[in-house]
C-alpha atoms as a PDB file:
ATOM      1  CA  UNK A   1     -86.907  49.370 -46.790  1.00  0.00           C
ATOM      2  CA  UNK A   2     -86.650  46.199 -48.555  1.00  0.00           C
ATOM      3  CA  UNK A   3     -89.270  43.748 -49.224  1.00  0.00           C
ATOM      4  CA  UNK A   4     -88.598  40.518 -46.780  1.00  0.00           C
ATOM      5  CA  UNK A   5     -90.785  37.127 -47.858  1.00  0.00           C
ATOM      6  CA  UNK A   6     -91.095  34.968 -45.146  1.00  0.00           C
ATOM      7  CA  UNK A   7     -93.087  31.671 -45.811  1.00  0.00           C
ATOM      8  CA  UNK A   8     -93.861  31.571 -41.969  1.00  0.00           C
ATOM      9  CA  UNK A   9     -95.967  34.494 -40.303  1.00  0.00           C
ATOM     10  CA  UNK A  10     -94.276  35.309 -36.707  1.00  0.00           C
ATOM     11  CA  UNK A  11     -96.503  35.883 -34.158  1.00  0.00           C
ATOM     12  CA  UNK A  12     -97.604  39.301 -32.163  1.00  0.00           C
ATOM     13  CA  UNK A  13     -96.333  39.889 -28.996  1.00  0.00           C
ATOM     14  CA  UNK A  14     -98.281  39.349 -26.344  1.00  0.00           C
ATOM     15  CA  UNK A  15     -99.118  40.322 -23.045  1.00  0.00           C
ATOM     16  CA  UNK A  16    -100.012  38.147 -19.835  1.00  0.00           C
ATOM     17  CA  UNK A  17    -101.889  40.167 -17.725  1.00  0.00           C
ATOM     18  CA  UNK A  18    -103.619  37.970 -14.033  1.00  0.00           C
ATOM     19  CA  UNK A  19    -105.446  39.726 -12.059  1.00  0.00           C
ATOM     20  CA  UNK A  20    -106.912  37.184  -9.300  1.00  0.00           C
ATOM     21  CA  UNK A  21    -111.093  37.798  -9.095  1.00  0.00           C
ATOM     22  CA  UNK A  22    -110.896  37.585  -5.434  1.00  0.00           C
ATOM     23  CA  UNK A  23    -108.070  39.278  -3.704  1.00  0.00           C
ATOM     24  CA  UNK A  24    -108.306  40.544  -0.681  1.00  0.00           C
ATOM     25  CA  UNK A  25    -104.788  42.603   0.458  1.00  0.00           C
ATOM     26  CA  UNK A  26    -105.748  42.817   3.775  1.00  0.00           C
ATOM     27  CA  UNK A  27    -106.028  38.824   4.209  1.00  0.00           C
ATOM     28  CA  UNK A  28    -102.770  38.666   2.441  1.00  0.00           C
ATOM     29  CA  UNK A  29    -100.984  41.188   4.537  1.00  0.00           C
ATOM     30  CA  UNK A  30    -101.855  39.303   7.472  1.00  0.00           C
ATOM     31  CA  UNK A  31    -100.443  35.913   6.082  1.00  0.00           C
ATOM     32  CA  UNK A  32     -97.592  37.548   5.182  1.00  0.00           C
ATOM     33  CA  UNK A  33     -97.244  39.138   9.152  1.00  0.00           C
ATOM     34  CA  UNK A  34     -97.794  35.195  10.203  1.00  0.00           C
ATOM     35  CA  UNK A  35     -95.625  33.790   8.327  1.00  0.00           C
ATOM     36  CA  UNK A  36     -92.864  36.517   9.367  1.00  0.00           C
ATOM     37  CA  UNK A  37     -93.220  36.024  12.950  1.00  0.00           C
ATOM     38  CA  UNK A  38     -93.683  32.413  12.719  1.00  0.00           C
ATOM     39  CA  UNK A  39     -97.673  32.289  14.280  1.00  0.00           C
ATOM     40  CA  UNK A  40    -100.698  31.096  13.675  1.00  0.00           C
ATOM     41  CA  UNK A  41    -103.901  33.258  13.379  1.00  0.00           C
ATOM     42  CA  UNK A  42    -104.366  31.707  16.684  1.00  0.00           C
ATOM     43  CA  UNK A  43    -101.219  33.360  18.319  1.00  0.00           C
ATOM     44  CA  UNK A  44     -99.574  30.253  18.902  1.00  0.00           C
ATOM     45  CA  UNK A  45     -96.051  29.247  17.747  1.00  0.00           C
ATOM     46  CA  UNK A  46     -95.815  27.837  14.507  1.00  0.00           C
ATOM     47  CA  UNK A  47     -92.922  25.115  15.725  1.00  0.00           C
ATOM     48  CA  UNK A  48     -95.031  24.615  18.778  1.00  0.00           C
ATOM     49  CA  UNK A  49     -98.247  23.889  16.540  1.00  0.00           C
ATOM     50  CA  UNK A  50     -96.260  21.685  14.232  1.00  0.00           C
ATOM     51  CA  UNK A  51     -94.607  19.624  16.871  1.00  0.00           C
ATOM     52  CA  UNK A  52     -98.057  18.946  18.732  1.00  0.00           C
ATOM     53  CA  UNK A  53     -99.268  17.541  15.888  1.00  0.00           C
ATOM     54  CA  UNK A  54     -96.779  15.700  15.325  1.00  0.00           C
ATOM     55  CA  UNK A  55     -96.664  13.933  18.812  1.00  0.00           C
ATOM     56  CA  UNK A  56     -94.017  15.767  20.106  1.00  0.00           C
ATOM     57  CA  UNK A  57     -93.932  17.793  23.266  1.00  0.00           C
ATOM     58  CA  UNK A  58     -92.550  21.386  22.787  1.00  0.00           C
ATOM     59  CA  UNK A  59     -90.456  21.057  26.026  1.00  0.00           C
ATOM     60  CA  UNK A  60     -88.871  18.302  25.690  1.00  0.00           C
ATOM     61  CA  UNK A  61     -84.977  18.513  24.880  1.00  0.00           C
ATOM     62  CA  UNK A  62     -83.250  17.252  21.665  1.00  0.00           C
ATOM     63  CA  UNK A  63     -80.670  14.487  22.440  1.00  0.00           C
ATOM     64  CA  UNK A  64     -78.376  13.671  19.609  1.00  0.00           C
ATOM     65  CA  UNK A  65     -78.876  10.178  18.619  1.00  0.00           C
ATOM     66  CA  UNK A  66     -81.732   9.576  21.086  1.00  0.00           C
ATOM     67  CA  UNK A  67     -83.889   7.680  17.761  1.00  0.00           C
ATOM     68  CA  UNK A  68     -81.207   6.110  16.889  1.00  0.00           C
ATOM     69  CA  UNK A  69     -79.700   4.438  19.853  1.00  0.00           C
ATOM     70  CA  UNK A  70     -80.542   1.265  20.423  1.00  0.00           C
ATOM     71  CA  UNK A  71     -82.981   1.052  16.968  1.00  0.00           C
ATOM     72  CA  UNK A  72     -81.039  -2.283  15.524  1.00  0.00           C
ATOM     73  CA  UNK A  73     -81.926  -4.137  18.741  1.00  0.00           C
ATOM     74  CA  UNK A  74     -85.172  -3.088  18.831  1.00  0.00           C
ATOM     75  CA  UNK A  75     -86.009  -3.742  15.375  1.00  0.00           C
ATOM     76  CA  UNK A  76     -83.969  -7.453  16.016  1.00  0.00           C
ATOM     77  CA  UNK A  77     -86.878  -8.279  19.584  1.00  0.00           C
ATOM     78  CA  UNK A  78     -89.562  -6.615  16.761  1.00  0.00           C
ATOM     79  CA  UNK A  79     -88.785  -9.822  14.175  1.00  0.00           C
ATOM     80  CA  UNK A  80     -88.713 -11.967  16.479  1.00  0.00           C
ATOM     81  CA  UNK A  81     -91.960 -11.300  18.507  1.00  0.00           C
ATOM     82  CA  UNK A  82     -93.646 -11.500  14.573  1.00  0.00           C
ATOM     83  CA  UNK A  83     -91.282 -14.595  12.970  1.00  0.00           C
ATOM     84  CA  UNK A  84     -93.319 -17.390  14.708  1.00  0.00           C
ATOM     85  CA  UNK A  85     -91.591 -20.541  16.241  1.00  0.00           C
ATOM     86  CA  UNK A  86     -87.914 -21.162  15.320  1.00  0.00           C
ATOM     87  CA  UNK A  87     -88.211 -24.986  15.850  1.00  0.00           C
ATOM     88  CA  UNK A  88     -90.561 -24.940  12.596  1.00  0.00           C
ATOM     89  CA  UNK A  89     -88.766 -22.816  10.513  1.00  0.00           C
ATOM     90  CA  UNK A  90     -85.421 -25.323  11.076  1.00  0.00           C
ATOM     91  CA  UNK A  91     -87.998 -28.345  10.366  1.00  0.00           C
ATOM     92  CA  UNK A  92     -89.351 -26.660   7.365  1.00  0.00           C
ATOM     93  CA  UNK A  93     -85.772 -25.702   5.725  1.00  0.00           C
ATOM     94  CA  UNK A  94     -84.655 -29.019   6.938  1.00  0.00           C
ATOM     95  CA  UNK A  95     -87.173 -30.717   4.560  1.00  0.00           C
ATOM     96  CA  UNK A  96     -86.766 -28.162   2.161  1.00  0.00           C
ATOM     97  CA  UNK A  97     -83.198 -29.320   1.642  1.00  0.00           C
ATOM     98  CA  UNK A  98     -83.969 -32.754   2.032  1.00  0.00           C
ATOM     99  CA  UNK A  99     -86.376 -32.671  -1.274  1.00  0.00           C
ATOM    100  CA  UNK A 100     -83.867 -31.092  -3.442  1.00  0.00           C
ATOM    101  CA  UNK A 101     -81.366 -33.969  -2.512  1.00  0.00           C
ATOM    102  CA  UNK A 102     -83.823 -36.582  -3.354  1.00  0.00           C
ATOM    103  CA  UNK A 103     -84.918 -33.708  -6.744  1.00  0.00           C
ATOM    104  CA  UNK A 104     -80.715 -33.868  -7.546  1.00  0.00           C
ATOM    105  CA  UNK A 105     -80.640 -37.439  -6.978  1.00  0.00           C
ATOM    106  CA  UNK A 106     -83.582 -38.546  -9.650  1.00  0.00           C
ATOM    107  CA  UNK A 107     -82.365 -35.871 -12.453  1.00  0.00           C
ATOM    108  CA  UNK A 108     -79.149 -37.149 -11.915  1.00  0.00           C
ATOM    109  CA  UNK A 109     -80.043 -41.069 -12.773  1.00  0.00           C
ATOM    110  CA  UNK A 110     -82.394 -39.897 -15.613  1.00  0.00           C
ATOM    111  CA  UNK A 111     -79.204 -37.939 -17.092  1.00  0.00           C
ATOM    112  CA  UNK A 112     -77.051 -40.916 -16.307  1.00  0.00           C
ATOM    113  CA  UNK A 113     -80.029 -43.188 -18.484  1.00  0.00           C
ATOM    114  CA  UNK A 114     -80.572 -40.947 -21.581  1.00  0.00           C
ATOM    115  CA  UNK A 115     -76.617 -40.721 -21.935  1.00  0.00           C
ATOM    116  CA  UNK A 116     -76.490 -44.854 -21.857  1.00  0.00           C
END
């Protein structure tokens, strides 16, 4: 046995040991029984459960697509109903372009003076 120096100590091993305070095996047996046969402590369906709060009616078939179809145009009549009045936008980015000619125009003399 030879004599090892070590300038740092190591630590003990230790042991985690949980044990919950309240545990009841019979609550968790049942959750377990729920959750394998996909019900609530209700009886009902799980998906069922889920899809009526959700909005959706259990009995009503999947269509592939069916959200999807026709989403562009609605979203397109959506804008529009919210954008306002077209005739004011066209006035408004009509003046809009109108002011940076006249902006353009005045830098462009004051340029044209300082380099005089």
């Amino acid at each position: 046995m030879g004599l090892r120096l070590s300038f740092f100590s190591t630590p003990q091993h230790r042991v985690f040991n949980y044990r919950p305070r309240y545990y009841d095996p019979h609550k968790e047996r049942l959750e377990q029984l729920y959750e394998k046969y996909g019900k609530t402590p209700e009886g009902k369906l799980k998906a069922e459960a889920e899809a009526r709060e959700e909005g959706i009616t259990p009995n009503k078939r999947y269509v592939p697509g069916e959200s999807i179809r026709g989403s562009f145009q609605r979203s397109i009549e959506e804008n529009r109903a919210t954008a306002g009045n077209p005739k004011v936008k066209t006035l408004l980015t009509l003046i809009t372009i109108a002011a940076a000619f006249i902006v353009v125009y005045y830098l462009a003399e004051g340029f044209m003076k300082i380099l005089r």
